[in-house]
N, C-alpha and C. Protein backbone atom coordinates (compact mmCIF):
# COMPACT_ATOMS: atom_id res chain seq x y z
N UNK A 1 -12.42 -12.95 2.32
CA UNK A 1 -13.07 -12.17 1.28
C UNK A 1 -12.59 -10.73 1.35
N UNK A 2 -12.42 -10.12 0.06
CA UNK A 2 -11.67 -8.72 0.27
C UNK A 2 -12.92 -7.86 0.58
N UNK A 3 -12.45 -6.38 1.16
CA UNK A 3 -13.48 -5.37 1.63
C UNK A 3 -13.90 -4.67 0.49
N UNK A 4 -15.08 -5.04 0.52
CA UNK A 4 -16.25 -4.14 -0.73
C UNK A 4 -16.32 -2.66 -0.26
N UNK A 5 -16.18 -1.92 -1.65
CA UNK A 5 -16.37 -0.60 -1.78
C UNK A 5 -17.69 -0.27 -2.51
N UNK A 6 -18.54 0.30 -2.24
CA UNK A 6 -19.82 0.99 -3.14
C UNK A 6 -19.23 2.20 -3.43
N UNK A 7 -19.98 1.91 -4.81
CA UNK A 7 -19.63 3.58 -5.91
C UNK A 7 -21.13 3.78 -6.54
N UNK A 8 -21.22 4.67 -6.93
CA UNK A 8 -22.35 4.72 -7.88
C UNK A 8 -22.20 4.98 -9.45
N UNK A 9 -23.04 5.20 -10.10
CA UNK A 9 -22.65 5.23 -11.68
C UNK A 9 -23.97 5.90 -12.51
N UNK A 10 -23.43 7.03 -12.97
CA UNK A 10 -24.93 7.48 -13.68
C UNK A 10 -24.56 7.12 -15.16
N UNK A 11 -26.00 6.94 -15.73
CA UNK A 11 -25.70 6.62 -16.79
C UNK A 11 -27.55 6.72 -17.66
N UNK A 12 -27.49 7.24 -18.96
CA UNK A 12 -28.59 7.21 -19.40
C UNK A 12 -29.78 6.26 -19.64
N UNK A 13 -30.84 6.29 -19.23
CA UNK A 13 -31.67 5.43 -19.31
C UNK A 13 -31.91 4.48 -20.20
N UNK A 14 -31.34 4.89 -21.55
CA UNK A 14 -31.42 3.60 -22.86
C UNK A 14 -29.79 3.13 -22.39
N UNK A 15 -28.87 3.75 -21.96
CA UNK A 15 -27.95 2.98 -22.22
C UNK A 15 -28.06 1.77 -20.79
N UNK A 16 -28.85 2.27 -19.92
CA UNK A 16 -28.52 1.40 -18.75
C UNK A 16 -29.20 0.15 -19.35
N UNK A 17 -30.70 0.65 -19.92
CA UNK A 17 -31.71 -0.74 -20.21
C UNK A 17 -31.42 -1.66 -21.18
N UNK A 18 -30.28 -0.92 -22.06
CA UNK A 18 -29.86 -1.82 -22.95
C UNK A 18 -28.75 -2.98 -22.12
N UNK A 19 -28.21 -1.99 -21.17
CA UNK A 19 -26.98 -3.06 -20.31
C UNK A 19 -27.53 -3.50 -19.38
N UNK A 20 -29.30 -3.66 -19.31
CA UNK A 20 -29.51 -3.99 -18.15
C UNK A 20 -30.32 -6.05 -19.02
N UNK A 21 -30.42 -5.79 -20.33
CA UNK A 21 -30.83 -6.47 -21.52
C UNK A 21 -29.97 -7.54 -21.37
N UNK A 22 -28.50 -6.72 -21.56
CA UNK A 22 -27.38 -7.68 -21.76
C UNK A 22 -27.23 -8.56 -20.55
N UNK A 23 -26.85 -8.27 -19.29
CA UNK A 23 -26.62 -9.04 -18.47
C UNK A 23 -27.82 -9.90 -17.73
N UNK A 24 -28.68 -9.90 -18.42
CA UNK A 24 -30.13 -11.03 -18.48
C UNK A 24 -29.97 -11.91 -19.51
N UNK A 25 -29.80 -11.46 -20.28
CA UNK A 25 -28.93 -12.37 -21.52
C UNK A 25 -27.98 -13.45 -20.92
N UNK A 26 -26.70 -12.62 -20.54
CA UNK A 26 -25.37 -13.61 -20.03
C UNK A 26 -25.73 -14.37 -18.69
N UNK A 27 -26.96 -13.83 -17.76
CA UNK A 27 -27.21 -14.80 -16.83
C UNK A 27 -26.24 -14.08 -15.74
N UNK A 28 -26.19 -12.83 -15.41
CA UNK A 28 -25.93 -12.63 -14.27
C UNK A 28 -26.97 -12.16 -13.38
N UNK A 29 -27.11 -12.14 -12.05
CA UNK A 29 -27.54 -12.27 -10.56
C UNK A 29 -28.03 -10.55 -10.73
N UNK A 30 -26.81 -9.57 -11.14
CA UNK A 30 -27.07 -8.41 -10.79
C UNK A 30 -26.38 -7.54 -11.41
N UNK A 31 -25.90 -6.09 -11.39
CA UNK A 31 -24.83 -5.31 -12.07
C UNK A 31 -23.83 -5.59 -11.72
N UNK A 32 -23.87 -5.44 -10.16
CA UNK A 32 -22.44 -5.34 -9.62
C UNK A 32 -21.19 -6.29 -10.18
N UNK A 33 -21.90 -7.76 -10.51
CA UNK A 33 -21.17 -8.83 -11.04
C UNK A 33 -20.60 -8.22 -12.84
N UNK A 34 -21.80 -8.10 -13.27
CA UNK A 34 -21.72 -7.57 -14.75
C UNK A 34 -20.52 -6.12 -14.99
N UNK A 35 -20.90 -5.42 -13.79
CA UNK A 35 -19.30 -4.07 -14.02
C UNK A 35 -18.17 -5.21 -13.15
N UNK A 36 -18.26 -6.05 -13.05
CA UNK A 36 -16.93 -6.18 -12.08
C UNK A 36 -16.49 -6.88 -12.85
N UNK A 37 -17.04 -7.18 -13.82
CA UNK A 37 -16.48 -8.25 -15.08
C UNK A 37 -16.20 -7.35 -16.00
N UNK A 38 -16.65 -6.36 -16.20
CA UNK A 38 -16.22 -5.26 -17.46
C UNK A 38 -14.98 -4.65 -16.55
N UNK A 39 -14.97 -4.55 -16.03
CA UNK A 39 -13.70 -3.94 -15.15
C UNK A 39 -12.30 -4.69 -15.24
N UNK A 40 -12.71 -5.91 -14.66
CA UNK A 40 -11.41 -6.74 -15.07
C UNK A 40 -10.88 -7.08 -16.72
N UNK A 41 -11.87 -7.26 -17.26
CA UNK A 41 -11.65 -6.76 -19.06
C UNK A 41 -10.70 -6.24 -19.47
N UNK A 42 -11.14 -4.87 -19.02
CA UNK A 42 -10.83 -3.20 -19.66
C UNK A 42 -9.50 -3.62 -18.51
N UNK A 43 -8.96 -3.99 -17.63
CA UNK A 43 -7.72 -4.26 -16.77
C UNK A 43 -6.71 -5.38 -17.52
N UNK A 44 -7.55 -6.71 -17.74
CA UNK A 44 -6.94 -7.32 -18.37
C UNK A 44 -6.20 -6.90 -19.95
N UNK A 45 -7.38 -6.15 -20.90
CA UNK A 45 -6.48 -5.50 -22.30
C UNK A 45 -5.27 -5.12 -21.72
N UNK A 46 -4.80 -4.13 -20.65
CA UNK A 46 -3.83 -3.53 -20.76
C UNK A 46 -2.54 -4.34 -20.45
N UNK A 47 -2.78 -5.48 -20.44
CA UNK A 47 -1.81 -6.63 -20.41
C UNK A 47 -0.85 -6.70 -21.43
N UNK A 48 -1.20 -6.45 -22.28
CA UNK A 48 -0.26 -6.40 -23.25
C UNK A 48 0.78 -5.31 -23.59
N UNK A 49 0.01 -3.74 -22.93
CA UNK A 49 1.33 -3.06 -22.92
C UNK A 49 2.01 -3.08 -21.64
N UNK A 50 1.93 -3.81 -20.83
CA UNK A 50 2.29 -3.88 -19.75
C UNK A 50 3.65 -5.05 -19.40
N UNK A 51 2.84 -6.36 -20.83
CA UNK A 51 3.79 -6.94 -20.78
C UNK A 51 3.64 -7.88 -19.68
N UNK A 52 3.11 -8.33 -19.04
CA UNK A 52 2.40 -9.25 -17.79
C UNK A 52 2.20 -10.58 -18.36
N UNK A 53 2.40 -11.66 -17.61
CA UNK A 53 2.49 -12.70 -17.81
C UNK A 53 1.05 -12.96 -18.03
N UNK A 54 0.53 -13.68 -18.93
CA UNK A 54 -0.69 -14.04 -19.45
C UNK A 54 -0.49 -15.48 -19.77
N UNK A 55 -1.97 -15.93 -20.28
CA UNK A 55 -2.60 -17.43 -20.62
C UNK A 55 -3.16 -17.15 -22.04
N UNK A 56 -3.25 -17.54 -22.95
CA UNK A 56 -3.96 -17.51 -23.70
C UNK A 56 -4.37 -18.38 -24.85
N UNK A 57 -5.17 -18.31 -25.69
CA UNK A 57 -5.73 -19.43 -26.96
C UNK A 57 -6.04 -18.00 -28.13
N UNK A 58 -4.97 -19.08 -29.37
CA UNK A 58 -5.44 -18.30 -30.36
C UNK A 58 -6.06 -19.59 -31.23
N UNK A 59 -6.76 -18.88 -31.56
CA UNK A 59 -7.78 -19.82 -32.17
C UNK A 59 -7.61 -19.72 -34.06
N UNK A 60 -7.30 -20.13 -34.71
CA UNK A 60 -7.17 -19.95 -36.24
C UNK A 60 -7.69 -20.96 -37.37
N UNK A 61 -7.98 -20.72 -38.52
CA UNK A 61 -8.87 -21.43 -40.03
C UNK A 61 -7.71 -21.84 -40.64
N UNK A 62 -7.70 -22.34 -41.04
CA UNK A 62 -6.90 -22.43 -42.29
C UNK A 62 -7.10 -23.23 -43.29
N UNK A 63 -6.14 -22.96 -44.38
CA UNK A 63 -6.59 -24.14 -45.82
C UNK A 63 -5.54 -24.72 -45.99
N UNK A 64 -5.54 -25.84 -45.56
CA UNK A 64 -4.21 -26.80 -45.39
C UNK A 64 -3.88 -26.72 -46.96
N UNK A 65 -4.54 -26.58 -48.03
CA UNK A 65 -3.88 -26.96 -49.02
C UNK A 65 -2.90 -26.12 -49.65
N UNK A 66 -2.54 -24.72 -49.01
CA UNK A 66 -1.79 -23.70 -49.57
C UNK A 66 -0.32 -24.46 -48.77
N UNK A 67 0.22 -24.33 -50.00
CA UNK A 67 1.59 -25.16 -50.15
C UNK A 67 2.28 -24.22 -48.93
N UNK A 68 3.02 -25.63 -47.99
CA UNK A 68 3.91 -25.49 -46.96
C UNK A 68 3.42 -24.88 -45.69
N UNK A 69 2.73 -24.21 -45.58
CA UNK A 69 1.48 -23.51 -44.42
C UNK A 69 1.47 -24.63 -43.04
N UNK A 70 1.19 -26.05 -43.46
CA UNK A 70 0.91 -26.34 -42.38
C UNK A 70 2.88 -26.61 -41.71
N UNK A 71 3.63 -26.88 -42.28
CA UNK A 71 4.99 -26.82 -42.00
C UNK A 71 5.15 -25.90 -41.30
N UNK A 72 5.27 -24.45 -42.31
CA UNK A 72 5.10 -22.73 -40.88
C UNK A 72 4.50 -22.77 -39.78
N UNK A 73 3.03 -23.40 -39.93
CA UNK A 73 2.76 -23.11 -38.67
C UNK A 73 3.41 -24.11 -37.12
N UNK A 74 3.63 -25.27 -38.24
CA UNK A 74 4.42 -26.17 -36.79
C UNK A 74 5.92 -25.37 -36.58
N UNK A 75 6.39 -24.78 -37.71
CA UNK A 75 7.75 -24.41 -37.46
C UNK A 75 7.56 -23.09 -36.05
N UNK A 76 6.43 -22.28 -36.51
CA UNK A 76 6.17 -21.14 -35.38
C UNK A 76 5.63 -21.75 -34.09
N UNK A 77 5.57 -22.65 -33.77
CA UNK A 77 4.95 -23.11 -32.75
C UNK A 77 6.22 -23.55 -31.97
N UNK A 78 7.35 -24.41 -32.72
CA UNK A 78 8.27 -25.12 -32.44
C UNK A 78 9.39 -23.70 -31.50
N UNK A 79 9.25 -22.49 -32.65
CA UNK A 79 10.20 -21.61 -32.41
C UNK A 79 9.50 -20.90 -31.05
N UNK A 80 8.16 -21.00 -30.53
CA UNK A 80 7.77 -20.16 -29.44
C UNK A 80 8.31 -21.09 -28.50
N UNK A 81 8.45 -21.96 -28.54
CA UNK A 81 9.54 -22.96 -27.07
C UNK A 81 7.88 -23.19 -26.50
N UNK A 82 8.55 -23.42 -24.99
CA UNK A 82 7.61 -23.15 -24.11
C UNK A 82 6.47 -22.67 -23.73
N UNK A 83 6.87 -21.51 -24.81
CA UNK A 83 5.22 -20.60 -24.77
C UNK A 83 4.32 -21.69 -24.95
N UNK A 84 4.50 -22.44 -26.08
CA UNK A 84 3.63 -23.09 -26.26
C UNK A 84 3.21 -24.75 -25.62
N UNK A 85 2.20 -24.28 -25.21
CA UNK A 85 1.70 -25.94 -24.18
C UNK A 85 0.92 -26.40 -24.63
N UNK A 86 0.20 -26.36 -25.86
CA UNK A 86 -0.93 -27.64 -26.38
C UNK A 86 -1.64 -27.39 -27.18
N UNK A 87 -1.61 -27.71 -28.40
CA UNK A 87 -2.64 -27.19 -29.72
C UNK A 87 -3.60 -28.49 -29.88
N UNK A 88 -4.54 -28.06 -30.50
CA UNK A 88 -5.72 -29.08 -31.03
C UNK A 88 -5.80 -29.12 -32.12
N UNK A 89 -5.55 -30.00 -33.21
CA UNK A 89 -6.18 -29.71 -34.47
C UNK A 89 -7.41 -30.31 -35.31
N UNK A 90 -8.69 -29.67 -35.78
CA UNK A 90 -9.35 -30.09 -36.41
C UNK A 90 -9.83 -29.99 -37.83
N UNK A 91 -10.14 -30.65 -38.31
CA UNK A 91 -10.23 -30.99 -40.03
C UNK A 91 -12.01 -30.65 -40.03
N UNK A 92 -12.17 -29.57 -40.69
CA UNK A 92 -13.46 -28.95 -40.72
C UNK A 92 -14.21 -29.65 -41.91
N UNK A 93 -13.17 -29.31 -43.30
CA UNK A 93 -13.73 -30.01 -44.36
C UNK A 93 -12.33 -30.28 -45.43
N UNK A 94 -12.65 -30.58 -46.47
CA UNK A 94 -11.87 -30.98 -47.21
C UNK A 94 -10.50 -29.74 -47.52
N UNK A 95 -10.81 -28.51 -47.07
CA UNK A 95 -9.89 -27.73 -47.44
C UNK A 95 -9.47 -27.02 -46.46
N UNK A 96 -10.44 -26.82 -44.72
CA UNK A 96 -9.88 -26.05 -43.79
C UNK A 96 -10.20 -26.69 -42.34
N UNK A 97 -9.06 -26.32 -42.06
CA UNK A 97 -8.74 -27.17 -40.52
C UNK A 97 -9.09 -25.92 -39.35
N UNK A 98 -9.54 -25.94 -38.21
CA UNK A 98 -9.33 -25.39 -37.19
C UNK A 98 -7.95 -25.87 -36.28
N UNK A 99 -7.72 -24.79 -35.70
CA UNK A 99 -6.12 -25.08 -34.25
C UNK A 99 -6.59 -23.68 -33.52
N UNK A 100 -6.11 -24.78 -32.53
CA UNK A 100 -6.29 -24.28 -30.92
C UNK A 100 -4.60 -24.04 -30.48
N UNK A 101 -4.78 -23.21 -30.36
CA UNK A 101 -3.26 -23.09 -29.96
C UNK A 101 -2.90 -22.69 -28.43
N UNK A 102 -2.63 -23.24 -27.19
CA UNK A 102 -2.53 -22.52 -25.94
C UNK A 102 -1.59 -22.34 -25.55
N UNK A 103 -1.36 -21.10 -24.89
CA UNK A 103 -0.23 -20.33 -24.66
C UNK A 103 0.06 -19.94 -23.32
N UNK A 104 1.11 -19.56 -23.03
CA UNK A 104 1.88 -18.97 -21.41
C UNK A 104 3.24 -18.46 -21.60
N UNK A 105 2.77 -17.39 -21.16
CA UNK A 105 3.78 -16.03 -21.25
C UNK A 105 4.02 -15.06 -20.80
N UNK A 106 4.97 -14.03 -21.58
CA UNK A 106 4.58 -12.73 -21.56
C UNK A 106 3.70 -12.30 -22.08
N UNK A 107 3.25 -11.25 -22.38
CA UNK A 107 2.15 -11.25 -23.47
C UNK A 107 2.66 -10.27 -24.23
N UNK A 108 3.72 -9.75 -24.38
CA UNK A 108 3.98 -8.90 -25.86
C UNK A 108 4.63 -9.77 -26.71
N UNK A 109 4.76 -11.02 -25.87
CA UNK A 109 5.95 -12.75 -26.66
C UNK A 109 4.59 -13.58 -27.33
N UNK A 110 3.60 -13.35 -26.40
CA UNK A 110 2.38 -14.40 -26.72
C UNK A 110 1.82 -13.32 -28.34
N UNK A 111 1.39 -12.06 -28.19
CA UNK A 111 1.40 -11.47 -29.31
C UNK A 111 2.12 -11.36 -30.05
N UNK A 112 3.31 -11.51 -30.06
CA UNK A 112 4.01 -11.60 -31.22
C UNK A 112 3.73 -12.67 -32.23
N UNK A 113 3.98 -13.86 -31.44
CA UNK A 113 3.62 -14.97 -31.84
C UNK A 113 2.49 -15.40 -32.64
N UNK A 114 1.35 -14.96 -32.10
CA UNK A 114 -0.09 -14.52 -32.88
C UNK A 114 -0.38 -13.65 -33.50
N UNK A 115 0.65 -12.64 -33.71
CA UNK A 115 1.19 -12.35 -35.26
C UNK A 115 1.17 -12.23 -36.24
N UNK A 116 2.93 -13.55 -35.94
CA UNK A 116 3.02 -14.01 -37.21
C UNK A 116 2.38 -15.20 -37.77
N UNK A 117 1.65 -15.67 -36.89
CA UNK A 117 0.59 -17.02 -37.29
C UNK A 117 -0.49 -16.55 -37.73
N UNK A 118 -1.20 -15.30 -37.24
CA UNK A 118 -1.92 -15.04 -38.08
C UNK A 118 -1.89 -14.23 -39.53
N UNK A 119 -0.63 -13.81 -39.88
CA UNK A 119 -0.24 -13.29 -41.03
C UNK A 119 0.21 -14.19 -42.17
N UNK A 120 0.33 -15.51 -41.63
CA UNK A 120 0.65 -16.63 -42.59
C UNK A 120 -0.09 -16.83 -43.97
N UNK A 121 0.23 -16.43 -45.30
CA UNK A 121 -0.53 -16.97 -46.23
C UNK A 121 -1.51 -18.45 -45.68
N UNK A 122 -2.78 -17.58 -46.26
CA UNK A 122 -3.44 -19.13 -45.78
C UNK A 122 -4.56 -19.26 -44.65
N UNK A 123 -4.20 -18.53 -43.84
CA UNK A 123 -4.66 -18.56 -42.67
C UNK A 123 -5.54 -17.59 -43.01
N UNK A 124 -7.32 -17.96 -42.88
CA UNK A 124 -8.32 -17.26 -43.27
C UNK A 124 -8.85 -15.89 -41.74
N UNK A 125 -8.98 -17.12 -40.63
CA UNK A 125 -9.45 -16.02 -39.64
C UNK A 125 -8.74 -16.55 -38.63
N UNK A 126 -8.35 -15.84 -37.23
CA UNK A 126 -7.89 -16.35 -36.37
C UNK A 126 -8.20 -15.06 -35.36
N UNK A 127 -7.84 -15.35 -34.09
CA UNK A 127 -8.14 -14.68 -32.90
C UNK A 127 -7.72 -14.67 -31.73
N UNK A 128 -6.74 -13.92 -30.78
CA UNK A 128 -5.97 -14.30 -29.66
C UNK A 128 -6.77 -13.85 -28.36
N UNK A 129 -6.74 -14.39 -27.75
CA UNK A 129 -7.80 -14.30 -26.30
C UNK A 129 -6.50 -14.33 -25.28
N UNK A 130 -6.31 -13.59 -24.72
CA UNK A 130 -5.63 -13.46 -23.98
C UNK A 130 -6.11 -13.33 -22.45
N UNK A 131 -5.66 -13.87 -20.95
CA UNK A 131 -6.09 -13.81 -19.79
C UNK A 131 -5.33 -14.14 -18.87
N UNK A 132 -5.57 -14.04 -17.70
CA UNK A 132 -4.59 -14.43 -16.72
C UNK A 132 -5.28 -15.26 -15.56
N UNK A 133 -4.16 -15.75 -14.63
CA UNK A 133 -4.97 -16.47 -13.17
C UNK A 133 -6.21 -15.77 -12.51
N UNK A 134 -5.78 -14.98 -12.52
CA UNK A 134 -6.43 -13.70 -11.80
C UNK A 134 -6.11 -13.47 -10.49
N UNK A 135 -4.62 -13.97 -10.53
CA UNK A 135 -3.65 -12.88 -9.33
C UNK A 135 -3.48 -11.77 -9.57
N UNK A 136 -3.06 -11.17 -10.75
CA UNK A 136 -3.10 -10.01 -10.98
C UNK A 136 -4.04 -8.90 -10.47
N UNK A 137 -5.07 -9.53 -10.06
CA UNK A 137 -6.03 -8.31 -10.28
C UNK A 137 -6.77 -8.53 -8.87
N UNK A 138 -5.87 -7.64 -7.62
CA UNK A 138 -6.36 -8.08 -6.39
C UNK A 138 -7.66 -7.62 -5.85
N UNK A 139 -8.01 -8.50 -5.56
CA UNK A 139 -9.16 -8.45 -5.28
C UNK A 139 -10.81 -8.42 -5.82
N UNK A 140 -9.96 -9.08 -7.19
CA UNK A 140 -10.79 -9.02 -8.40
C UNK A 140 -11.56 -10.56 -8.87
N UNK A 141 -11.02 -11.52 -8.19
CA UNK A 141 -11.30 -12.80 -8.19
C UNK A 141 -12.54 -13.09 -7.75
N UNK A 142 -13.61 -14.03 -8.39
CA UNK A 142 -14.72 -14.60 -7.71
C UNK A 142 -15.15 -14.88 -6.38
């Protein structure tokens, strides 16, 4: 187990009780868990200008019926190679499908990619979640 450091943290009384709201909500034990998870967060965003090998799922809507769309999107999937390791697709209703798209990369390759898939005529909402093993972040692991 790595060696724990104590810090302290001031912070205003509505803002603590409101963050003290939230992490009773999500079901954590205590703060320490709740900042050590906002920490790796705010560590993990910077993944992308960093350029660090990441994991990720973009998640996207679409309306299969806009002519050729679902072709692009297999064609962009085809052209990420490797990046790409396993999509899901589901048929919501008569006009829009959900895809799962999962990814491994770089992550300025994995954003690119999620992109141009999400700029596709057609494509209503979508969303890239990006993360890693959590080697990166020593001593940051569960």
């Amino acid at each position: 187990m790595p060696h724990l450091s104590r810090t302290g943290v001031s912070l205003d009384e509505g803002l603590l009780n409101e963050f003290d709201r939230l992490i009773t909500k999500r079901g954590y034990k205590n703060r320490s868990e709740a900042f050590r998870d906002l920490i790796r967060e705010a560590l993990l965003s910077e993944t992308v200008d960093l350029n660090r090998p990441v994991v990720g799922t973009l998640t996207l809507v679409y309306d299969h019926h806009v002519p050729n769309l679902s072709e692009k999107l297999t064609d962009a999937q085809h052209s990420a190679g490797a990046m790409v390791l396993a999509a899901t697709h589901v048929h919501l209703d008569h006009h829009y499908c959900l895809e799962v798209i999962i990814m491994k990369g770089r992550s300025k390759e994995i954003q690119g990619i999620a992109d141009r898939i999400l700029a596709l005529r057609g494509v209503e909402l979508g969303k890239l979640v990006l993360t890693n093993s959590g080697k990166d972040l020593k001593g940051a692991k569960h």
